[in-house]
C-alpha atoms as a PDB file:
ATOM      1  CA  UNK A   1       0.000   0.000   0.000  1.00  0.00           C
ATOM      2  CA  UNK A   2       2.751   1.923   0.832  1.00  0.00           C
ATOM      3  CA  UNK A   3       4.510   1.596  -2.478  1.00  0.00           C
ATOM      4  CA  UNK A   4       1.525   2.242  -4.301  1.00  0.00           C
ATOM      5  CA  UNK A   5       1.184   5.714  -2.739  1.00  0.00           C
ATOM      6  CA  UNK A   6       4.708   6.669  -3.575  1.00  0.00           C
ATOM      7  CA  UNK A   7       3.832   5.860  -7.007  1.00  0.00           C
ATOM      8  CA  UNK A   8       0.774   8.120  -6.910  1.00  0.00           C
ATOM      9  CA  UNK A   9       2.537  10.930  -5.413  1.00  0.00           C
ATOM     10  CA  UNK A  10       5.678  10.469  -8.085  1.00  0.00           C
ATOM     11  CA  UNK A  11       2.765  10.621 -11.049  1.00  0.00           C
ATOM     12  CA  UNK A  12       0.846  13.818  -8.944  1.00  0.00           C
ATOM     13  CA  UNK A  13       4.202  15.770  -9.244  1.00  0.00           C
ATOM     14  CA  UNK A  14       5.425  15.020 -12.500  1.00  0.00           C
ATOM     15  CA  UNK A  15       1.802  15.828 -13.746  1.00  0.00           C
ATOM     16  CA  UNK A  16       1.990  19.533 -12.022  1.00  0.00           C
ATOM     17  CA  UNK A  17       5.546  19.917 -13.038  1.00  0.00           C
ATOM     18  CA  UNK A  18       4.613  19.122 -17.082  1.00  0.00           C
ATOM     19  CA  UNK A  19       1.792  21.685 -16.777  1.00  0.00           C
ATOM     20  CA  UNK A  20       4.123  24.021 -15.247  1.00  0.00           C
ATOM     21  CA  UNK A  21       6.599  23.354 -18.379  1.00  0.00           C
ATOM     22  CA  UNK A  22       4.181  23.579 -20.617  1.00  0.00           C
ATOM     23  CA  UNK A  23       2.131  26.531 -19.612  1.00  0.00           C
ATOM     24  CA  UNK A  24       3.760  30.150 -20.160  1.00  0.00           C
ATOM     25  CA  UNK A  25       5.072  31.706 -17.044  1.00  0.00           C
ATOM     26  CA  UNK A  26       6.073  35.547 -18.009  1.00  0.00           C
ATOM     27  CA  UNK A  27       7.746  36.432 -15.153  1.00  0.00           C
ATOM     28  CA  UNK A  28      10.459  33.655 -15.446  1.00  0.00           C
ATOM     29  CA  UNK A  29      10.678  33.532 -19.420  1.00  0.00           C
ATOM     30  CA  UNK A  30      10.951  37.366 -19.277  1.00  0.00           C
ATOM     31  CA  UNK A  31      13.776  36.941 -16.898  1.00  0.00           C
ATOM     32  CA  UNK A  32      16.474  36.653 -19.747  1.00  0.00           C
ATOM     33  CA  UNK A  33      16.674  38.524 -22.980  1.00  0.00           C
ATOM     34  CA  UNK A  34      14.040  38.126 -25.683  1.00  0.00           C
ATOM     35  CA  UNK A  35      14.462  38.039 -29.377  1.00  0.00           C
ATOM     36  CA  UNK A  36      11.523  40.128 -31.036  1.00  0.00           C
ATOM     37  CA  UNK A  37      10.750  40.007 -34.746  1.00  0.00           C
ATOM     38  CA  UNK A  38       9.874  43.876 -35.513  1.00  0.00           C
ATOM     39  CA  UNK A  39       9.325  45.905 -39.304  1.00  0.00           C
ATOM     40  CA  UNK A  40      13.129  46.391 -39.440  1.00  0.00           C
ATOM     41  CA  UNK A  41      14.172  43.076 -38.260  1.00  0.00           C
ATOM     42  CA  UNK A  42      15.025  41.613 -35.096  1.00  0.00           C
ATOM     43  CA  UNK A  43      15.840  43.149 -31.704  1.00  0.00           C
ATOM     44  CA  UNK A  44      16.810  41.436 -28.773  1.00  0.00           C
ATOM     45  CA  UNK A  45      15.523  43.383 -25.707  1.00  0.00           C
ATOM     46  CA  UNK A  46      15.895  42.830 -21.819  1.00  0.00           C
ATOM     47  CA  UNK A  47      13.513  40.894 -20.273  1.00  0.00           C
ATOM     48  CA  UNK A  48      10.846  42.972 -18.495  1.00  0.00           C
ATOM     49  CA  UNK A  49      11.744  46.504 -19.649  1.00  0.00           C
ATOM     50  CA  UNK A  50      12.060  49.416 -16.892  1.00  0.00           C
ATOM     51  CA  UNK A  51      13.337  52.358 -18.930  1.00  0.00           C
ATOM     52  CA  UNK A  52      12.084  52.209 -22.413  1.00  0.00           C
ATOM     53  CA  UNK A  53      12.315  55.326 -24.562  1.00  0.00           C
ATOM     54  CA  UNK A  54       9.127  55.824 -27.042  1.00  0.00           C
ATOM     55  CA  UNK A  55       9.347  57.890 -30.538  1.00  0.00           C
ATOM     56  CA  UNK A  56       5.376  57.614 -31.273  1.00  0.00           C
ATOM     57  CA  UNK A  57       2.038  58.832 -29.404  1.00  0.00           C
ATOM     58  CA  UNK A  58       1.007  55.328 -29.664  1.00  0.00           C
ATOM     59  CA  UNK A  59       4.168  53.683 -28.232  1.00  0.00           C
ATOM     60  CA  UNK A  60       3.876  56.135 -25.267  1.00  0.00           C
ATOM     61  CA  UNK A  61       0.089  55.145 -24.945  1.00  0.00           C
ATOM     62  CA  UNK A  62       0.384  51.567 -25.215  1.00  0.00           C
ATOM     63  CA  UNK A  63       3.405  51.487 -22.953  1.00  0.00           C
ATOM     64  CA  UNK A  64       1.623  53.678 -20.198  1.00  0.00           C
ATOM     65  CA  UNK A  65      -0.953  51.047 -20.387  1.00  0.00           C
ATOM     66  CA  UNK A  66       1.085  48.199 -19.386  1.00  0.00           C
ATOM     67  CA  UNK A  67       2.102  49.974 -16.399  1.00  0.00           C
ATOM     68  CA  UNK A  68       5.179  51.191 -17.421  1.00  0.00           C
ATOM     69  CA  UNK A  69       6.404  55.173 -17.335  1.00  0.00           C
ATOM     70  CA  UNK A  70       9.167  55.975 -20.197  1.00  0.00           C
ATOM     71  CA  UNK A  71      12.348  57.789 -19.507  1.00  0.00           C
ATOM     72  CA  UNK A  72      11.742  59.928 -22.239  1.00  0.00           C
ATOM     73  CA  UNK A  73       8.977  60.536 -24.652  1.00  0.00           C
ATOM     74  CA  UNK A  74       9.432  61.691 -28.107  1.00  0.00           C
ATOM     75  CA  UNK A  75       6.589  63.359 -29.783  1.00  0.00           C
ATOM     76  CA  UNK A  76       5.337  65.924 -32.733  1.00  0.00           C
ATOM     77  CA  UNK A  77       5.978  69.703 -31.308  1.00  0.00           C
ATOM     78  CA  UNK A  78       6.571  68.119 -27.853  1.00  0.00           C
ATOM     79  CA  UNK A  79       3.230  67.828 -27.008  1.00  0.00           C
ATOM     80  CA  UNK A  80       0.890  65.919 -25.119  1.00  0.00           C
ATOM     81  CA  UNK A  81      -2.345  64.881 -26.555  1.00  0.00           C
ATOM     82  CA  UNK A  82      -5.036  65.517 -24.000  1.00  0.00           C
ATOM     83  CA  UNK A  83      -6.537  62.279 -22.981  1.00  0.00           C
ATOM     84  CA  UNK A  84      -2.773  61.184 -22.239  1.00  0.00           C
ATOM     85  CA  UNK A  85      -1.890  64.791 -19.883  1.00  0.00           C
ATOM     86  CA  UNK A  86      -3.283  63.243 -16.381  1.00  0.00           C
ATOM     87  CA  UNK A  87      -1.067  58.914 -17.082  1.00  0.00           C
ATOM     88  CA  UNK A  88       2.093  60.904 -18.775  1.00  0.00           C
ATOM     89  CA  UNK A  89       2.430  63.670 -15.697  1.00  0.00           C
ATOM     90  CA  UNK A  90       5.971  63.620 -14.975  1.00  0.00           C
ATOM     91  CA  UNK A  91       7.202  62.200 -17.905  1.00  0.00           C
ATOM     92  CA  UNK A  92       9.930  64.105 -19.829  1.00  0.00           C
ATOM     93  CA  UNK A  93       8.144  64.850 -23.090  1.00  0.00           C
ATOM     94  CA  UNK A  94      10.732  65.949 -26.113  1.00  0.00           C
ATOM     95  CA  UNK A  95       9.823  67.032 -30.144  1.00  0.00           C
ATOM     96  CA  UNK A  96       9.647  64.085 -32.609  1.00  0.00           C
ATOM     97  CA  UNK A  97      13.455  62.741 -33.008  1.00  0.00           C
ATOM     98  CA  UNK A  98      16.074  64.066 -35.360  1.00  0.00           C
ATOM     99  CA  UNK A  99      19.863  62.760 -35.894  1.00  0.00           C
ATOM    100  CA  UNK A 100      20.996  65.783 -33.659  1.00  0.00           C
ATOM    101  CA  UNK A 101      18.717  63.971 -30.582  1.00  0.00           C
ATOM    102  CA  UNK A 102      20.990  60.780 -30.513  1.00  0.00           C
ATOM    103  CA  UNK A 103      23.825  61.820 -27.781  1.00  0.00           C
ATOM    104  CA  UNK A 104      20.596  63.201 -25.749  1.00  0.00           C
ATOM    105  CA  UNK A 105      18.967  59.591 -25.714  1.00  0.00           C
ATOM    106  CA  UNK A 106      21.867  57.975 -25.150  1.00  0.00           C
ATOM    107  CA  UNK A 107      22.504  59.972 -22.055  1.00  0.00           C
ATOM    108  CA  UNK A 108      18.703  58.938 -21.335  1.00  0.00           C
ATOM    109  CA  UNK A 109      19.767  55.589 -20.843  1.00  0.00           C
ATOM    110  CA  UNK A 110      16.790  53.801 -22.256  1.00  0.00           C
ATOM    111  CA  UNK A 111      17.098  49.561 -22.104  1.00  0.00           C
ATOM    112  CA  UNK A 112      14.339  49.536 -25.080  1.00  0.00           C
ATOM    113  CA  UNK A 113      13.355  51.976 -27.738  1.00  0.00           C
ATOM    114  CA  UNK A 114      10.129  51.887 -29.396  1.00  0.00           C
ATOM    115  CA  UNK A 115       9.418  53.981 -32.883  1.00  0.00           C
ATOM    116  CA  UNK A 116       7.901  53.176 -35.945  1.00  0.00           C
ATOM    117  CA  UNK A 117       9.655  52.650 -39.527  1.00  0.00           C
ATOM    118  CA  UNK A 118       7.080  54.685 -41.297  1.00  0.00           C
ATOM    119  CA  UNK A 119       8.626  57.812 -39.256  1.00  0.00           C
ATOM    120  CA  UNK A 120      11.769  56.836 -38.067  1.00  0.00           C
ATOM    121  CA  UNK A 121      13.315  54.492 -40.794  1.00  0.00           C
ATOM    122  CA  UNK A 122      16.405  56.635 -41.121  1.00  0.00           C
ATOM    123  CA  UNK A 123      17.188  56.634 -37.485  1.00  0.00           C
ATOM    124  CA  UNK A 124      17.239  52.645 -36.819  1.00  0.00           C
ATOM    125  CA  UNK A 125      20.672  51.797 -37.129  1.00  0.00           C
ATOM    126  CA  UNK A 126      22.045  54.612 -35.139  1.00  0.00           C
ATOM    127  CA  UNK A 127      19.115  54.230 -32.167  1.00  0.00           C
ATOM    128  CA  UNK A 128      19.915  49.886 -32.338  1.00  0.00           C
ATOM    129  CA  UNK A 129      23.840  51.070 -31.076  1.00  0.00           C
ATOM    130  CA  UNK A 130      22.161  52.670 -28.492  1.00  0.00           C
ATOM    131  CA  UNK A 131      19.687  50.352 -27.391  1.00  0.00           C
ATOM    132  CA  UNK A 132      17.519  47.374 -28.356  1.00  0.00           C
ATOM    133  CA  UNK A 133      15.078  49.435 -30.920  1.00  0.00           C
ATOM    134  CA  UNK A 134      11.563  47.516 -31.895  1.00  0.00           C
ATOM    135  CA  UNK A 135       9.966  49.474 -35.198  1.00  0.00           C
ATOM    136  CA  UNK A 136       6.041  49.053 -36.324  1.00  0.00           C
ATOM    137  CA  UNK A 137       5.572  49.531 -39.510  1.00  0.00           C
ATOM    138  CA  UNK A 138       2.749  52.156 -39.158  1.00  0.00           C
ATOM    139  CA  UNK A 139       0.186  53.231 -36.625  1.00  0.00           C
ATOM    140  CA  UNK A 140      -3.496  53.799 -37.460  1.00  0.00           C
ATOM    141  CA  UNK A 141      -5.475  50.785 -38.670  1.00  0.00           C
ATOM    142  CA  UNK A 142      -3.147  48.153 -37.305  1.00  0.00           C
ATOM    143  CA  UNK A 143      -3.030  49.564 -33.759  1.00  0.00           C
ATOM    144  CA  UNK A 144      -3.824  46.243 -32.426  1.00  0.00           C
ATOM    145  CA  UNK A 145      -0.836  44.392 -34.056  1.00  0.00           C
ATOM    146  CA  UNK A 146       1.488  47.746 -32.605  1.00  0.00           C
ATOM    147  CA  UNK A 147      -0.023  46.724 -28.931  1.00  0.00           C
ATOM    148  CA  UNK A 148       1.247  43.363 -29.210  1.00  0.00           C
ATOM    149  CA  UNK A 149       3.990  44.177 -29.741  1.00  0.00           C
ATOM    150  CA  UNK A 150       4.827  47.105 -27.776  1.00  0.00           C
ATOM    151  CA  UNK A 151       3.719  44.549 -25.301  1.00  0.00           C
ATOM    152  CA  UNK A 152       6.278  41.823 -26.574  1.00  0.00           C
ATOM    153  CA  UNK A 153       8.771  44.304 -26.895  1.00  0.00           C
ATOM    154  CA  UNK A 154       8.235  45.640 -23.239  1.00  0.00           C
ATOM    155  CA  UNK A 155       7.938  42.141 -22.042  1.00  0.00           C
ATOM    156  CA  UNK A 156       4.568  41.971 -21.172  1.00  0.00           C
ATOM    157  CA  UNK A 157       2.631  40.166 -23.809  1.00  0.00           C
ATOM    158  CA  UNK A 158       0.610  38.532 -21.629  1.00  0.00           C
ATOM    159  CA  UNK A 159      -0.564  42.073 -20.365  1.00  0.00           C
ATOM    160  CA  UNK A 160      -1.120  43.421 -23.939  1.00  0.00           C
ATOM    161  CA  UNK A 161      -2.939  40.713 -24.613  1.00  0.00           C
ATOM    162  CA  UNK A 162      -5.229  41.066 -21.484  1.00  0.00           C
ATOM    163  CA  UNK A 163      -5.730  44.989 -23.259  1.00  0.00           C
ATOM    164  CA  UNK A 164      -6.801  44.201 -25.839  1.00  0.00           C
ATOM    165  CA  UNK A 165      -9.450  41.317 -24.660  1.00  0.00           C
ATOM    166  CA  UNK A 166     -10.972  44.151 -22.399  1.00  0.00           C
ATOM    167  CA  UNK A 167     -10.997  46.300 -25.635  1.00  0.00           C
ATOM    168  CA  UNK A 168     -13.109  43.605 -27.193  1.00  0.00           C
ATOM    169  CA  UNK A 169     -15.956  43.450 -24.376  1.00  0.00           C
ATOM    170  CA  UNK A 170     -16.293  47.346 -24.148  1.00  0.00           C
ATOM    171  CA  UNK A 171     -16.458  48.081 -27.675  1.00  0.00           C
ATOM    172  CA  UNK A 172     -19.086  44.972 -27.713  1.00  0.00           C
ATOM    173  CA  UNK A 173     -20.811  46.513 -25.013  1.00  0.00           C
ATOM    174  CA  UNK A 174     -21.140  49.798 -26.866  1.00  0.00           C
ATOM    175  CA  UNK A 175     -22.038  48.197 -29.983  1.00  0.00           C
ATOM    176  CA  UNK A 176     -24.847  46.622 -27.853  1.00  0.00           C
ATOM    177  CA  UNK A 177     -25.966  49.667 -26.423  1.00  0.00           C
ATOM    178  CA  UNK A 178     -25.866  51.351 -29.979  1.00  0.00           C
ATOM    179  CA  UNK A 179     -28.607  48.508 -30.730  1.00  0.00           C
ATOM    180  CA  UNK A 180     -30.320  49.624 -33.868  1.00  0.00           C
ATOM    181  CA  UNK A 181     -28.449  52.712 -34.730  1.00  0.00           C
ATOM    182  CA  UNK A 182     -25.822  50.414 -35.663  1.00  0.00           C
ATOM    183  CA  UNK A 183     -25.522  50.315 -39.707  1.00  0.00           C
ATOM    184  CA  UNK A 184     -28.101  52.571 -40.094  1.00  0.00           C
ATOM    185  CA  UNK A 185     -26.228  56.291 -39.476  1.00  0.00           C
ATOM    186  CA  UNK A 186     -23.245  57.500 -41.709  1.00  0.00           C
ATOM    187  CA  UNK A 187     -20.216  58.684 -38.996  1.00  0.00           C
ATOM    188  CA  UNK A 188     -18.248  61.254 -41.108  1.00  0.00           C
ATOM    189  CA  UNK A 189     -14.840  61.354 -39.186  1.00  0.00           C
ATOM    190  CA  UNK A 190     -13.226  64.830 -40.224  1.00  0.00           C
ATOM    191  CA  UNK A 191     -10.165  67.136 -39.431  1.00  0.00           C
ATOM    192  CA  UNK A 192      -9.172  70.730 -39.877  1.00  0.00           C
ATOM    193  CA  UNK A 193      -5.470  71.322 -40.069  1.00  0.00           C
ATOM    194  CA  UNK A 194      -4.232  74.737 -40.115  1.00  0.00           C
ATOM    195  CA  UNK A 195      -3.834  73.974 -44.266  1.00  0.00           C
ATOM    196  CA  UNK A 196      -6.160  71.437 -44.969  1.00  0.00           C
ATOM    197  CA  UNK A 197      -9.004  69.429 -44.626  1.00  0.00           C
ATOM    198  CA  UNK A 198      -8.819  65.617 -43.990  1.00  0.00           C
ATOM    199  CA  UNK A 199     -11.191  63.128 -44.099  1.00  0.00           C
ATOM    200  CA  UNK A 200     -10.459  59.833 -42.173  1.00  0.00           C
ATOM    201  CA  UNK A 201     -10.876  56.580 -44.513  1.00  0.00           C
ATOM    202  CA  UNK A 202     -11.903  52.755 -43.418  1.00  0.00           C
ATOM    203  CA  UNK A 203      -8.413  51.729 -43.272  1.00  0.00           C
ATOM    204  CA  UNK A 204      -7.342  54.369 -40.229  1.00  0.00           C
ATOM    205  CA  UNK A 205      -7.137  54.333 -36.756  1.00  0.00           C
ATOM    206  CA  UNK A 206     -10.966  55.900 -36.736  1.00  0.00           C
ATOM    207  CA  UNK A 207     -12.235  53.923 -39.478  1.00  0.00           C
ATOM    208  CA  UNK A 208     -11.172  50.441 -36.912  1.00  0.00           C
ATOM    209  CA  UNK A 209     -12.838  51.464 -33.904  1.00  0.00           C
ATOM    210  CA  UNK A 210     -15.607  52.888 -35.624  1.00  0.00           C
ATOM    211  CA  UNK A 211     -16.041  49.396 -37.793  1.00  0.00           C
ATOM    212  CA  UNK A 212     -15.567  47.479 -34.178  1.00  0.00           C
ATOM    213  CA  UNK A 213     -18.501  50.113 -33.137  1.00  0.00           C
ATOM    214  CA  UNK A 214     -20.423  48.559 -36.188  1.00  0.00           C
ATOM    215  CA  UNK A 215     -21.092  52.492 -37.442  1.00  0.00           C
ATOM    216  CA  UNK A 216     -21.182  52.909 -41.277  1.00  0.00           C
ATOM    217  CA  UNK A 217     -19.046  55.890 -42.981  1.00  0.00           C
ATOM    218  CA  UNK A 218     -20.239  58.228 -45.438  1.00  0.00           C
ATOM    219  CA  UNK A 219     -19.695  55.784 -49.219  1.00  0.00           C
ATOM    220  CA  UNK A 220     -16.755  58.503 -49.894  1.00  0.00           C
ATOM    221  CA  UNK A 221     -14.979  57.247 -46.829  1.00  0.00           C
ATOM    222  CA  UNK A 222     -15.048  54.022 -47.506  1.00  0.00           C
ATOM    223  CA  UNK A 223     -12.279  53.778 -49.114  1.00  0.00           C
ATOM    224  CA  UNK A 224      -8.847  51.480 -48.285  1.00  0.00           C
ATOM    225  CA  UNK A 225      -6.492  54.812 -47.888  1.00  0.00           C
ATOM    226  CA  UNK A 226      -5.826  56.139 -44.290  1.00  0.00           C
ATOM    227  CA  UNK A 227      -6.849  59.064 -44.815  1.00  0.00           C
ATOM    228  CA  UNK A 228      -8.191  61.497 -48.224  1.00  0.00           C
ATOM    229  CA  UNK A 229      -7.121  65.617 -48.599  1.00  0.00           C
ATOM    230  CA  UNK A 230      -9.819  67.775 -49.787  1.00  0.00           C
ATOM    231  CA  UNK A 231     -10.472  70.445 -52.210  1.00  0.00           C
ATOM    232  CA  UNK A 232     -13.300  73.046 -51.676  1.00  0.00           C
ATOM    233  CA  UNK A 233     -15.193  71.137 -54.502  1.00  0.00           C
ATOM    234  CA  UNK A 234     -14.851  67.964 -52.605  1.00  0.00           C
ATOM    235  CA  UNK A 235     -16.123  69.105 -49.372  1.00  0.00           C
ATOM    236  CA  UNK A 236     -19.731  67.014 -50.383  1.00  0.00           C
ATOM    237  CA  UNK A 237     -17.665  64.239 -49.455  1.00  0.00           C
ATOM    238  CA  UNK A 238     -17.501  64.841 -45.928  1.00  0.00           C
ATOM    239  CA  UNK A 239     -21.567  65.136 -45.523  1.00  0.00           C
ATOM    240  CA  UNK A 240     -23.153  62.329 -43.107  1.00  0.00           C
ATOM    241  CA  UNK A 241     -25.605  61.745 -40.347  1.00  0.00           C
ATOM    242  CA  UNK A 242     -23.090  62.740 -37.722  1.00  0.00           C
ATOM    243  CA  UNK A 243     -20.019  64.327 -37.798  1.00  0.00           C
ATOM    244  CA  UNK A 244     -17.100  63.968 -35.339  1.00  0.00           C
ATOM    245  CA  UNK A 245     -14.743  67.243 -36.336  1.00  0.00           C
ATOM    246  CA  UNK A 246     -11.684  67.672 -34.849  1.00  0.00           C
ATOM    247  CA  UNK A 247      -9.170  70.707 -35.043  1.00  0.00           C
ATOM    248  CA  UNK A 248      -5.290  69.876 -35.226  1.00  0.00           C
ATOM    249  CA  UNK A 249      -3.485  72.365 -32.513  1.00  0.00           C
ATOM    250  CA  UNK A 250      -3.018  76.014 -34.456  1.00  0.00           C
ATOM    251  CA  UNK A 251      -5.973  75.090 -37.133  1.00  0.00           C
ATOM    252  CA  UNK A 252      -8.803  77.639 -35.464  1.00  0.00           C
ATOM    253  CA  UNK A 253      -8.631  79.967 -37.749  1.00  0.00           C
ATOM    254  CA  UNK A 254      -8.927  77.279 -40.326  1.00  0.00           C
ATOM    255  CA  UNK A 255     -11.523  76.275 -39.420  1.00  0.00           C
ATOM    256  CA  UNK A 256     -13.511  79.665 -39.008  1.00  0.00           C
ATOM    257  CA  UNK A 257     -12.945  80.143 -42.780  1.00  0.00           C
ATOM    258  CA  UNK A 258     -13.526  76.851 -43.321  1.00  0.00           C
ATOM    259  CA  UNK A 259     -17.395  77.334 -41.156  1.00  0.00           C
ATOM    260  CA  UNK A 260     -17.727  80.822 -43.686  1.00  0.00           C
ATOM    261  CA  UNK A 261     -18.106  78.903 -46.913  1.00  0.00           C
ATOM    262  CA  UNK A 262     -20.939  78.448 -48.478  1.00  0.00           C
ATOM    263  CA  UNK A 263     -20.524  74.839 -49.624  1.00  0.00           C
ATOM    264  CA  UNK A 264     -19.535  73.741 -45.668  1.00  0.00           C
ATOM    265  CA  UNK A 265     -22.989  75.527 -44.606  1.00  0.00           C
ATOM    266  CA  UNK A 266     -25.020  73.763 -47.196  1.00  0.00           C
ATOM    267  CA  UNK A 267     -23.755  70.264 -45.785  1.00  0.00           C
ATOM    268  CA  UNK A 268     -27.173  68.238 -44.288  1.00  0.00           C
ATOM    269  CA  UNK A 269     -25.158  67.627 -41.092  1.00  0.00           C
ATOM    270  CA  UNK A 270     -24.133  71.045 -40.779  1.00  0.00           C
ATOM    271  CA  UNK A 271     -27.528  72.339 -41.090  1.00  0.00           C
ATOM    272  CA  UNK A 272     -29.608  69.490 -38.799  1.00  0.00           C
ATOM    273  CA  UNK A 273     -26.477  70.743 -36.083  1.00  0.00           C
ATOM    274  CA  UNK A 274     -25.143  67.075 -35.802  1.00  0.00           C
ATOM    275  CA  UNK A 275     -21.500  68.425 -36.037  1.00  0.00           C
ATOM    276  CA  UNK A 276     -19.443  67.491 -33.024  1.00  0.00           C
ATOM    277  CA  UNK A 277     -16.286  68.534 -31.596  1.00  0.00           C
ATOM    278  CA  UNK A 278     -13.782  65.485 -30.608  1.00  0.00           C
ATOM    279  CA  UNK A 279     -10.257  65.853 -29.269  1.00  0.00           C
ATOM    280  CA  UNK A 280      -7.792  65.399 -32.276  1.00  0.00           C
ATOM    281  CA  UNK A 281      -4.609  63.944 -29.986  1.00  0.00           C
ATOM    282  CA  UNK A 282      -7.557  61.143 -29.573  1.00  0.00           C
ATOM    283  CA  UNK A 283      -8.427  60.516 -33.054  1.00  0.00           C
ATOM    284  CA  UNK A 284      -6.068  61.240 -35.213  1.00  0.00           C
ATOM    285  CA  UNK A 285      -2.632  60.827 -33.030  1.00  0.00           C
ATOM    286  CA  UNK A 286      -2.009  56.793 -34.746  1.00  0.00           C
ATOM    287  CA  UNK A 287      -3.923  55.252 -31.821  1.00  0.00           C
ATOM    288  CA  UNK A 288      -2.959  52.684 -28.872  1.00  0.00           C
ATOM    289  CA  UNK A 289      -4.973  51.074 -26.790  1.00  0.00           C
ATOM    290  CA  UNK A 290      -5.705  54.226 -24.277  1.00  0.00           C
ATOM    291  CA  UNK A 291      -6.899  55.960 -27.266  1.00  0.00           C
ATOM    292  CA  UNK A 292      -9.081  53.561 -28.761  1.00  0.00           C
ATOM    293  CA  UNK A 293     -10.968  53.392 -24.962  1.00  0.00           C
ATOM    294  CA  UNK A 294     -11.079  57.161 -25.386  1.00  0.00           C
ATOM    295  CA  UNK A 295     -12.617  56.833 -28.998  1.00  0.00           C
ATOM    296  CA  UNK A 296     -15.397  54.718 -27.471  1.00  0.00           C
ATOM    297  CA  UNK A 297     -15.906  57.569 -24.729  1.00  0.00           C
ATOM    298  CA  UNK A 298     -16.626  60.194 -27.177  1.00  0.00           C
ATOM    299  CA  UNK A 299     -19.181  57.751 -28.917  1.00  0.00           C
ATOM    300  CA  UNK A 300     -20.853  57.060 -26.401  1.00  0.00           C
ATOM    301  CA  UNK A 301     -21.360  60.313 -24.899  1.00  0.00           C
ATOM    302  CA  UNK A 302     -22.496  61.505 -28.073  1.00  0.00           C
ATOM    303  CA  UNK A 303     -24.908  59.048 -29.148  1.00  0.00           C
ATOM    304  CA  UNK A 304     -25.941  58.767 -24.906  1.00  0.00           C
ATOM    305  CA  UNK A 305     -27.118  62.746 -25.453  1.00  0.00           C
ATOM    306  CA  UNK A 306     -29.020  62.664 -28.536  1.00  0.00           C
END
């Protein structure tokens, strides 16, 4: 009888040492260097990173949300976007990175850089010498992808992934609570730059959460680019049931001249007053998982009102 129960308790703990094997513990495999596969290759970055360095808003934001606070922050004009002001206090914000900014981030001292090769291509061998650098290709419509691996790169994929499953049950909330407005009203997702006027396309960071909203676009913003420049003669184009307008930092005037024309006043959402004002750092920054939850905000709070 004896024997028998030493044979039982050799089986118990071989059984609970396979699934220990066999199932992922992050904490120890995140212990020792990690080889990530990135847009410009492969880095090999510490285990759990403590003093990453990010080049993109959506770096910052996805990094923020896993807990971790960057060394440095790298971002157009130096500047905040607003839903980020209140997670990013204290962090040392800089302008978007130039060859003259490499001694300062090597003084920095990051263990992990995080940029993107659509912006910072030119920079990637020089930043590598000074620390393990992870590129995305883009931001915008594949934000999700960029979490992942801002998570894997930060070593924290399990987090990320945890993110982005409690993405998944608010936006299906909200699409829930949309009920049968869903697929029946045309969002029109719009900026106003100080030059310009943009409208934001399926294949953009609006267009995803919008789609995971199940909201239909205008047909003219439908289309697979990120994003489409208007002429004056275009400006039909940006007509819908509701409009979500935003206003890129130094763009008011812009968009008082812009509110003057004739052809924006003869829009149908213009005239049923179903234009609305949402924050641009928000919508049109390249995303992250922060900014998509603040996307969902400014839908519902819109569509909660009406």
């Amino acid at each position: 009888m004896r024997g028998l129960t030493l044979i039982l308790l050799a089986v118990l703990v071989a059984v609970v040492s396979g699934c220990q094997e066999s199932g992922f513990d992050e904490r120890r495999e995140t212990a020792k260097p990690l080889k990530v596969q990135h847009a410009l290759g492969e880095a090999k970055v510490p285990g759990q990173a403590e003093r990453p360095m990010t080049l993109t808003n959506d770096a910052l934001d996805d990094t923020l949300a896993l807990g971790v606070r960057p060394v440095r922050a790298a971002l157009p004009g130096g500047r905040l976007p607003a839903y980020l002001r209140s997670r990013a206090r204290g962090i040392e914000v800089v302008p978007a990175v130039t060859a003259l900014d490499l001694a300062a981030i090597e003084a920095a001292k990051p263990d992990v850089i995080l940029g993107s090769a659509a912006e910072q291509r030119g920079l990637y061998n020089d930043l590598r010498q000074i620390a393990p650098t992870v590129m995305t290709e883009t931001a915008g419509v594949q934000w999700k992808l960029n979490t992942r691996l801002h998570g894997e790169a930060l070593g924290r994929t399990n987090d990320a992934e945890q993110l982005l499953i409690d993405y998944d049950r608010r936006s299906a909330r909200l699409r829930r609570r949309l009920g049968a407005r869903n697929g029946h009203e045309e969002v029109s997702v719009v900026l106003v730059t100080p030059r310009e006027v943009r409208m934001a396309g399926l294949e953009s960071f609006p267009g995803s959460v919008l789609g995971d909203l199940g909201l239909s676009r205008p047909r003219a913003q439908q289309g697979s680019r990120e994003y489409e420049t208007l002429s004056a003669e275009q400006l039909p184009a940006v007509d819908g049931d509701l409009m979500l307008l935003s206003v890129a930092p130094g763009a008011g005037g812009a968009l008082r001249r812009l509110e003057a024309t004739p052809a924006w006043r003869r829009l149908g959402v213009v005239r049923s007053g179903r234009v609305v004002r949402v924050d641009a750092g928000t919508w049109w920054s390249g995303g992250g998982i922060l900014a998509a939850r603040a996307a969902m905000r400014d839908v519902a709070r819109v569509f909660d009102r009406r």
